[in-house]
Structures are given as structure tokens and as C-alpha cells.
PDB file of N, CA and C in Angstrom:
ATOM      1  N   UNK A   1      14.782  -0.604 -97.486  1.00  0.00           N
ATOM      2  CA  UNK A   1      14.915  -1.986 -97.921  1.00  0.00           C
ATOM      3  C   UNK A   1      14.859  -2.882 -96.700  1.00  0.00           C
ATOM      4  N   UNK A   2      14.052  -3.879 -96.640  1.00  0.00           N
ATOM      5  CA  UNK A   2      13.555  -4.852 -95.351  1.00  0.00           C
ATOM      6  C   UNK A   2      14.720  -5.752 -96.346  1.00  0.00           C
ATOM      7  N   UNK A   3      14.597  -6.512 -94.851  1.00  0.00           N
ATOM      8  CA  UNK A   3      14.734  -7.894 -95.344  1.00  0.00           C
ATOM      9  C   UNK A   3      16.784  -7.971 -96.006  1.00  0.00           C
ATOM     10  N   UNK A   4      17.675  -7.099 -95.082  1.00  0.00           N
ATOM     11  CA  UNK A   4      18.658  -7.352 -95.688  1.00  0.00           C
ATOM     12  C   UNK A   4      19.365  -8.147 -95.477  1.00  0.00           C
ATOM     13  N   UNK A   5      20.433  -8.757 -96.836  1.00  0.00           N
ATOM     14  CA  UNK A   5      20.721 -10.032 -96.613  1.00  0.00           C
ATOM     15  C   UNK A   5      21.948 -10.129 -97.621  1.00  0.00           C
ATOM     16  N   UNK A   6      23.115 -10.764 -97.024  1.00  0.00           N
ATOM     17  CA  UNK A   6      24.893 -10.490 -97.674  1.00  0.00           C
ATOM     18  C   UNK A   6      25.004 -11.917 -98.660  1.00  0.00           C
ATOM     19  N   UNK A   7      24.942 -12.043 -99.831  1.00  0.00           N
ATOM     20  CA  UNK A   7      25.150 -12.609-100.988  1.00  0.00           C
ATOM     21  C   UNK A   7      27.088 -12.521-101.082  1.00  0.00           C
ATOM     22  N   UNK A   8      27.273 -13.750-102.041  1.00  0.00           N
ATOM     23  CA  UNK A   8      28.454 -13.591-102.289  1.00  0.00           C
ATOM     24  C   UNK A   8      28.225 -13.450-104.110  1.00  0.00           C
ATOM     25  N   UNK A   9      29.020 -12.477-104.911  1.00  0.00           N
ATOM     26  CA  UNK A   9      28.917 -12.410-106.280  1.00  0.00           C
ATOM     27  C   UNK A   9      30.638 -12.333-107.189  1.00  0.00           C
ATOM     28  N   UNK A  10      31.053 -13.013-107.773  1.00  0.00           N
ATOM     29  CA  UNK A  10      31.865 -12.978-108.530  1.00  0.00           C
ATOM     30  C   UNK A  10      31.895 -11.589-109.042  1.00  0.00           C
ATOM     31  N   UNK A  11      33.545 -11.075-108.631  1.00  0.00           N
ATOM     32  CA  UNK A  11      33.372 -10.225-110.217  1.00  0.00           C
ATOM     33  C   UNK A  11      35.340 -10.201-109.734  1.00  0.00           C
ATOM     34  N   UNK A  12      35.828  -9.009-110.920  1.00  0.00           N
ATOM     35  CA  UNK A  12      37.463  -9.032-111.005  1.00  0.00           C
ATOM     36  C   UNK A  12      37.849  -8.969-109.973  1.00  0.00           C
ATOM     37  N   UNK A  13      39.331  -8.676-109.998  1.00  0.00           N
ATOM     38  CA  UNK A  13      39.864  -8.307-108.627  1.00  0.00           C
ATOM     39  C   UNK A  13      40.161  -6.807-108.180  1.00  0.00           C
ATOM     40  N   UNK A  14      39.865  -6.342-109.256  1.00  0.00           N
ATOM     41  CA  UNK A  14      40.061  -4.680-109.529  1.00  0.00           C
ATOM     42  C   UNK A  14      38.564  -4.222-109.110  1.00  0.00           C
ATOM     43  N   UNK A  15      37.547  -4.733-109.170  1.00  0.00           N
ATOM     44  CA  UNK A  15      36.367  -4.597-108.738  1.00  0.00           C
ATOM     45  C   UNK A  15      35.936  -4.696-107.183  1.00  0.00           C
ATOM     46  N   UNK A  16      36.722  -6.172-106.716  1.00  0.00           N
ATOM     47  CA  UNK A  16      36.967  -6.151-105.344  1.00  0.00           C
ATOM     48  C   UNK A  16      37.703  -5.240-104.551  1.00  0.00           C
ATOM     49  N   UNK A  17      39.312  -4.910-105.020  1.00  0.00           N
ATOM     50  CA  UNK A  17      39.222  -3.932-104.350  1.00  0.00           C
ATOM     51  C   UNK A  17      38.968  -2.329-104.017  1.00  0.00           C
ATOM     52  N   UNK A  18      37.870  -2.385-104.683  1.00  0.00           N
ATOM     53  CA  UNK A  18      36.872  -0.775-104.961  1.00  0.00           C
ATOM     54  C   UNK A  18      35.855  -1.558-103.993  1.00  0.00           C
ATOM     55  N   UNK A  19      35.678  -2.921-103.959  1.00  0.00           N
ATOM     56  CA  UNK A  19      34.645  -2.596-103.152  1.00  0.00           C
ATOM     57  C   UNK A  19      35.292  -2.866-101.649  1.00  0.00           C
ATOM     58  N   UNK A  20      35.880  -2.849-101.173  1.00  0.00           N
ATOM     59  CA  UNK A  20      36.568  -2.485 -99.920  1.00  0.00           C
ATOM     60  C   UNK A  20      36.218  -1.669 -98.286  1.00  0.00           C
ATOM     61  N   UNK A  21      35.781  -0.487 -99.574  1.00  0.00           N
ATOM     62  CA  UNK A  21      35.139   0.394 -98.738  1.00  0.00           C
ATOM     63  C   UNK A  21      33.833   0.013 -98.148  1.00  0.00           C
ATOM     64  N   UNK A  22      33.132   0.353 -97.276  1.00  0.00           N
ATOM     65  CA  UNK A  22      31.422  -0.187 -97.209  1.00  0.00           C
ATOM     66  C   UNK A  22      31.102   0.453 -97.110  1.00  0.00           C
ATOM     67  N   UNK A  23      30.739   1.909 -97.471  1.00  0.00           N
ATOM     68  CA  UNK A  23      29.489   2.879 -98.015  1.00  0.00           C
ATOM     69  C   UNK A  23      30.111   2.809 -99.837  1.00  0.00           C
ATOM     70  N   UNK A  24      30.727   2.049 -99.895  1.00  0.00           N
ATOM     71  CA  UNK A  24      30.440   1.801-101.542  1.00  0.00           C
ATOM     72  C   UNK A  24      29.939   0.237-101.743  1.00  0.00           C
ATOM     73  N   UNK A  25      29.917  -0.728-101.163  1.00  0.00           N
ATOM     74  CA  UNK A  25      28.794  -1.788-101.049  1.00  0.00           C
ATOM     75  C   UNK A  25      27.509  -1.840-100.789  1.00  0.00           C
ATOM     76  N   UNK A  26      27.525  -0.997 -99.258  1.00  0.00           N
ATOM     77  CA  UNK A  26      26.123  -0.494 -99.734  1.00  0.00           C
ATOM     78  C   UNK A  26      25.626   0.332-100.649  1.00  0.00           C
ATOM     79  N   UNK A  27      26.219   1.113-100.979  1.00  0.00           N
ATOM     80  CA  UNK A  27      25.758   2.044-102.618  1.00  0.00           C
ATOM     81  C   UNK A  27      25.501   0.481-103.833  1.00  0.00           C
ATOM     82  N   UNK A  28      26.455  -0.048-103.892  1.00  0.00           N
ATOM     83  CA  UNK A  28      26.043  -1.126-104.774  1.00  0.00           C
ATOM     84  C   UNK A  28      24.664  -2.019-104.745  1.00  0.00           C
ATOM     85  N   UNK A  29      24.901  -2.163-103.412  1.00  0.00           N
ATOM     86  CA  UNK A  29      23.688  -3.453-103.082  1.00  0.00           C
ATOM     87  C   UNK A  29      22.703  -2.718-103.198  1.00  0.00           C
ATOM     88  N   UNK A  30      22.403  -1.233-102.998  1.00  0.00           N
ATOM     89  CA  UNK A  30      20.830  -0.371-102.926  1.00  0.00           C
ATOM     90  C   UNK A  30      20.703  -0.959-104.164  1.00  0.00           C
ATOM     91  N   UNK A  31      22.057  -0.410-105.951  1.00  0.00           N
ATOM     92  CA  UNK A  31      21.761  -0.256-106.939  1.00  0.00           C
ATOM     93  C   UNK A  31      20.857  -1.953-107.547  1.00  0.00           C
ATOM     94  N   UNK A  32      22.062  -2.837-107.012  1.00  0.00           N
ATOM     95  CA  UNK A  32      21.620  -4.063-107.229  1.00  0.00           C
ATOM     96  C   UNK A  32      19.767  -4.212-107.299  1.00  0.00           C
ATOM     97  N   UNK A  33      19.428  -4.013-105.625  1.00  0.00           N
ATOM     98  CA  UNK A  33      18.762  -4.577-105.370  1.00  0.00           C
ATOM     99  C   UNK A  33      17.293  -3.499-105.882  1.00  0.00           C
ATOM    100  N   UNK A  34      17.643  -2.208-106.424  1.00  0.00           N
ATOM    101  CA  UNK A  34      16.547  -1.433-106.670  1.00  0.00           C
ATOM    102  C   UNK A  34      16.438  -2.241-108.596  1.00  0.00           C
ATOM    103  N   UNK A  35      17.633  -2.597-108.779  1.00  0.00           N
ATOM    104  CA  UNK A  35      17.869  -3.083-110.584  1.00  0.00           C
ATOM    105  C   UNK A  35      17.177  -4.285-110.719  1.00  0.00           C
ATOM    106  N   UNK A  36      16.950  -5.069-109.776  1.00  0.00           N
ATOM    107  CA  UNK A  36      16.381  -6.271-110.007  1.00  0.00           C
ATOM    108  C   UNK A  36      14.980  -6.581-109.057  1.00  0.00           C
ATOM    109  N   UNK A  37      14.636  -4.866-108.708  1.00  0.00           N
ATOM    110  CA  UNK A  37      13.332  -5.085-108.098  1.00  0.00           C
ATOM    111  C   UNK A  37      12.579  -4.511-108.531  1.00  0.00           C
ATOM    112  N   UNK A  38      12.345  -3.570-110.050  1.00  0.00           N
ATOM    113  CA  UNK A  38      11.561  -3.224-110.354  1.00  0.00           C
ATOM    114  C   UNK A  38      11.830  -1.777-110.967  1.00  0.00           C
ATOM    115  N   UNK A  39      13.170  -0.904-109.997  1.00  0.00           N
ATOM    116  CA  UNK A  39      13.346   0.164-111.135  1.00  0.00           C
ATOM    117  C   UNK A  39      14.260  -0.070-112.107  1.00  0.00           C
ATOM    118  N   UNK A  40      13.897   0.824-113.463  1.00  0.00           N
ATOM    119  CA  UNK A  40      14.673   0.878-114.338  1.00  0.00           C
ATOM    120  C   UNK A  40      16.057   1.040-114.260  1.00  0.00           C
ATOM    121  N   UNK A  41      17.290   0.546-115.268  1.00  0.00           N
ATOM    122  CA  UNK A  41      18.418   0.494-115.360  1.00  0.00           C
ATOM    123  C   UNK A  41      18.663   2.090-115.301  1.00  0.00           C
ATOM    124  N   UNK A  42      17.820   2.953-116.004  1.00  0.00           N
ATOM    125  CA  UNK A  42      17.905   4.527-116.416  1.00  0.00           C
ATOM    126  C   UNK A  42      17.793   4.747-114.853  1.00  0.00           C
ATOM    127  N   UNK A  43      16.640   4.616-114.174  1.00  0.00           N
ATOM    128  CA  UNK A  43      16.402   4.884-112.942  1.00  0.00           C
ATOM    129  C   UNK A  43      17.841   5.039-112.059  1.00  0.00           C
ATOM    130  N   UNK A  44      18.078   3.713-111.861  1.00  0.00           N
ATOM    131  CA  UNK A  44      19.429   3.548-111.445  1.00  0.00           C
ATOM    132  C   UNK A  44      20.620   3.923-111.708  1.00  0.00           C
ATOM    133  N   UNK A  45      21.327   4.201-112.972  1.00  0.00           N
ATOM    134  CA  UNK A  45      22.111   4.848-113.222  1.00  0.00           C
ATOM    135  C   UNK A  45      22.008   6.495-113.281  1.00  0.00           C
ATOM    136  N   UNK A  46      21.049   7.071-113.410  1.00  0.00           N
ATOM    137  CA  UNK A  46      20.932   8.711-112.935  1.00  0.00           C
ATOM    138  C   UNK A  46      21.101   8.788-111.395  1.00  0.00           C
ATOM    139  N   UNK A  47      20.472   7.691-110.296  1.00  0.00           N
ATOM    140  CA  UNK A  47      21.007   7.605-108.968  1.00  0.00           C
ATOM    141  C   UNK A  47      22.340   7.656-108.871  1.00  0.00           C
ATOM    142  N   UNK A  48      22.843   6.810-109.367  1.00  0.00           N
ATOM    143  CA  UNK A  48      24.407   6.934-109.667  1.00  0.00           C
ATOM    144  C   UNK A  48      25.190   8.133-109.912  1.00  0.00           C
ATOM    145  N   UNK A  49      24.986   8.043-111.209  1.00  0.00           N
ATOM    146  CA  UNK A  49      25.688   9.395-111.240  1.00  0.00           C
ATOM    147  C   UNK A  49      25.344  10.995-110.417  1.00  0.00           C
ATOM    148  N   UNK A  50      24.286  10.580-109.961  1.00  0.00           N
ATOM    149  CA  UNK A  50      24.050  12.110-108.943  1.00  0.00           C
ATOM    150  C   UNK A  50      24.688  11.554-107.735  1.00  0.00           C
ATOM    151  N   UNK A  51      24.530  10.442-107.341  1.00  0.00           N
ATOM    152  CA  UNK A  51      25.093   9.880-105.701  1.00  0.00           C
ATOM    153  C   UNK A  51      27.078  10.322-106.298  1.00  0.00           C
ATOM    154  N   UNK A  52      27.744  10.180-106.919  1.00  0.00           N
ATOM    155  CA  UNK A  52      28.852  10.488-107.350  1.00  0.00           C
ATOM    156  C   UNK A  52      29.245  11.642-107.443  1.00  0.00           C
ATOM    157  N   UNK A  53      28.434  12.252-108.160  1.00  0.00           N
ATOM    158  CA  UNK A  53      28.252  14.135-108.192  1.00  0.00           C
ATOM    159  C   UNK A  53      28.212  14.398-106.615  1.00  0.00           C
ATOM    160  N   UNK A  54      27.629  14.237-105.783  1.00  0.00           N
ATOM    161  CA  UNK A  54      26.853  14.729-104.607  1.00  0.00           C
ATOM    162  C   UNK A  54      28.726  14.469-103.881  1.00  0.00           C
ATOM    163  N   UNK A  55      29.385  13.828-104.294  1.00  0.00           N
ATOM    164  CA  UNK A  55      30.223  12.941-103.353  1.00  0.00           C
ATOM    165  C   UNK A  55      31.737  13.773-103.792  1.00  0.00           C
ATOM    166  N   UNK A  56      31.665  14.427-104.915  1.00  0.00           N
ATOM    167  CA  UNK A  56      32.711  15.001-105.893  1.00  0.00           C
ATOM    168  C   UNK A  56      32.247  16.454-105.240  1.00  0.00           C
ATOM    169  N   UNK A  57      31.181  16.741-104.816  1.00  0.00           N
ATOM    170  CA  UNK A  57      31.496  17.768-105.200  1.00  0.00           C
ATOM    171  C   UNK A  57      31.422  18.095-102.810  1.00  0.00           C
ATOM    172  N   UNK A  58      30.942  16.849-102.427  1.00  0.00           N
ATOM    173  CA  UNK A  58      31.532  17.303-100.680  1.00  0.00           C
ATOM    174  C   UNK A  58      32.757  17.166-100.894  1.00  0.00           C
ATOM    175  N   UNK A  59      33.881  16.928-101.794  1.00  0.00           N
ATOM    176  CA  UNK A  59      35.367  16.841-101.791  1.00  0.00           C
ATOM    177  C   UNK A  59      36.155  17.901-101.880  1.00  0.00           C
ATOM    178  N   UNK A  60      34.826  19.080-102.730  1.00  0.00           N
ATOM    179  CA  UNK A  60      35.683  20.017-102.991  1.00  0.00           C
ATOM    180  C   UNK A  60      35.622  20.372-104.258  1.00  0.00           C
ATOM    181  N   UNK A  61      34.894  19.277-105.427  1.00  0.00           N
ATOM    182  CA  UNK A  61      34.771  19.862-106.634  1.00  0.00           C
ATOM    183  C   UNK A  61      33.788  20.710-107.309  1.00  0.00           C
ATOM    184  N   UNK A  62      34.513  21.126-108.473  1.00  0.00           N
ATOM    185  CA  UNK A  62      33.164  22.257-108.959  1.00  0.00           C
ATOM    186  C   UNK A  62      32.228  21.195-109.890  1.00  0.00           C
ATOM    187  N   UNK A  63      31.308  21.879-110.434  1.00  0.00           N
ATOM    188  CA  UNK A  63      30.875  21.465-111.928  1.00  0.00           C
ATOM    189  C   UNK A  63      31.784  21.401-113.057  1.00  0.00           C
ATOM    190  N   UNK A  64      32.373  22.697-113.127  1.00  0.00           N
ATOM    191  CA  UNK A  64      33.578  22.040-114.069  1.00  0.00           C
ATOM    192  C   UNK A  64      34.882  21.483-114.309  1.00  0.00           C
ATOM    193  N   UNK A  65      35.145  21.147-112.814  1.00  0.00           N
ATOM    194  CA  UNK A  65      36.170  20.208-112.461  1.00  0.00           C
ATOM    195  C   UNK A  65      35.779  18.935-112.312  1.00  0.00           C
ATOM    196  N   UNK A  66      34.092  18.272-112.330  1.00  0.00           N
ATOM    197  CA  UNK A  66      33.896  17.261-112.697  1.00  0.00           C
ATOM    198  C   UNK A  66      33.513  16.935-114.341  1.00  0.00           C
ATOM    199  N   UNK A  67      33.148  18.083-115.012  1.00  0.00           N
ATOM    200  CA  UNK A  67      33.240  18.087-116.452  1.00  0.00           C
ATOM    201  C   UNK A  67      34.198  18.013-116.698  1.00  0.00           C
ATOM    202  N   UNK A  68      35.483  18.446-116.763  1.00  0.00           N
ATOM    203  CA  UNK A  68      36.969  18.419-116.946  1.00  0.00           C
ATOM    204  C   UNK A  68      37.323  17.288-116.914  1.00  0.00           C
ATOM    205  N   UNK A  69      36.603  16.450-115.558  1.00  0.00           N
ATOM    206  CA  UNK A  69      37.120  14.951-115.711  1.00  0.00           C
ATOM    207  C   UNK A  69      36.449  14.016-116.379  1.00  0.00           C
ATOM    208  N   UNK A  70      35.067  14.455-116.909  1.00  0.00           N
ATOM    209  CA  UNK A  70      34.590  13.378-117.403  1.00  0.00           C
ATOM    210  C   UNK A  70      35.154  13.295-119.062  1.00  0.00           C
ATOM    211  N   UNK A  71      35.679  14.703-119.115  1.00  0.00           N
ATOM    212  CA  UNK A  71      36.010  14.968-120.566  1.00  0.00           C
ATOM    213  C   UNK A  71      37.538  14.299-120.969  1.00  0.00           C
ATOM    214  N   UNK A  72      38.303  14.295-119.701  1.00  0.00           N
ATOM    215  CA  UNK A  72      39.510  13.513-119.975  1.00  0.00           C
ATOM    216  C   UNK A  72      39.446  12.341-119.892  1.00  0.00           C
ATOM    217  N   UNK A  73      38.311  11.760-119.308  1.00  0.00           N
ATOM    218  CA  UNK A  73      37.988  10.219-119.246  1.00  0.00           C
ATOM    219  C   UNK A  73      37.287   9.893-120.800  1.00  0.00           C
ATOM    220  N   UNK A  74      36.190  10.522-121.280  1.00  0.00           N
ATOM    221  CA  UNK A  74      36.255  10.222-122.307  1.00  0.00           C
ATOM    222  C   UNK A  74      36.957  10.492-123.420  1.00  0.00           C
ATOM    223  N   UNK A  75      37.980  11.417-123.559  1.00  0.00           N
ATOM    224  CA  UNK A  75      39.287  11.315-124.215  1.00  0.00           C
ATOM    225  C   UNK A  75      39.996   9.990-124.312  1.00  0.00           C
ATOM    226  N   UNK A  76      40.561   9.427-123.406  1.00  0.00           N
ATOM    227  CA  UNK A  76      41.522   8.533-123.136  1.00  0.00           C
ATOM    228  C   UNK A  76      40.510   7.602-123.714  1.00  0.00           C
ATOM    229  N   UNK A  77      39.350   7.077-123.474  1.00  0.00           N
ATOM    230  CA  UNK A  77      38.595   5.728-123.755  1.00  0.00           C
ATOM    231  C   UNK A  77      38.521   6.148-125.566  1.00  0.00           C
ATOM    232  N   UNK A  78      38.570   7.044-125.758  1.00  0.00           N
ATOM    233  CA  UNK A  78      38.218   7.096-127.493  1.00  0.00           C
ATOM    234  C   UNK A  78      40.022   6.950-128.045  1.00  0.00           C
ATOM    235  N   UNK A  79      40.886   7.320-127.429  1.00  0.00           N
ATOM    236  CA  UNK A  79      42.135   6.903-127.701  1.00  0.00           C
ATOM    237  C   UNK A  79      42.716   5.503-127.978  1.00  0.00           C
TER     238      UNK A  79
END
């Protein structure tokens, strides 16, 4: 990506401080700026979720200790 350049964008405060970190701003701004330049939302969100996977699992997790969690996450949201 040429041409980089620091925008200011509204969002919560629970959002701000997740973004705190800065290899998770730049993870954002790639997503941003690949979402509104031409690749697909699908595009972008499979980046996502593999850039997350990739990141879960240098921590230490398995496959099914990130299935485990996605399964208790969608538990609780259907609750």
C-alpha cells in the first residue's frame, strides 16, 4: 500500500481501546483500505479470520481450542 496516510474515524470507546495496540491498527487500516479499494467484504473477512487463526494459534492454540471458543462465543450470543 503506497501512499500511507493516518485518518481520524469515530467509533465506541470499547473499540478504541482494542485499538491501542498498533499491529492491530495496522491490521485494520490494511482491512479498511483493501474494503474500500476494490476487494470484496468476503475477501476481507476470510483475511481476517485466517490473520486471527494464524495469531491463536502462535499463542499456543489448537484447532480445537479455537473451535471450542468459537462455539462458546456463539453459545452466549444465541443466549
Amino acid at each position: 500500500m503506497d501512499g500511507i496516510v493516518t485518518i481520524e474515524i469515530p467509533v465506541s470507546s470499547e473499540a478504541a481501546a482494542a485499538l491501542t495496540d498498533a499491529d492491530r491498527r495496522a491490521a485494520l487500516g490494511r482491512y479498511v483500505s483493501r474494503m474500500l479499494c476494490g476487494a470484496g467484504a468476503r475477501d476481507v473477512l476470510a483475511e481476517a479470520i485466517a490473520e486471527a487463526k494464524a495469531e491463536a494459534q502462535a499463542a499456543g492454540m489448537t484447532d480445537a481450542d479455537i473451535d471450542a471458543e468459537l462455539a462458546a462465543y456463539n453459545a452466549e450470543r444465541r443466549d
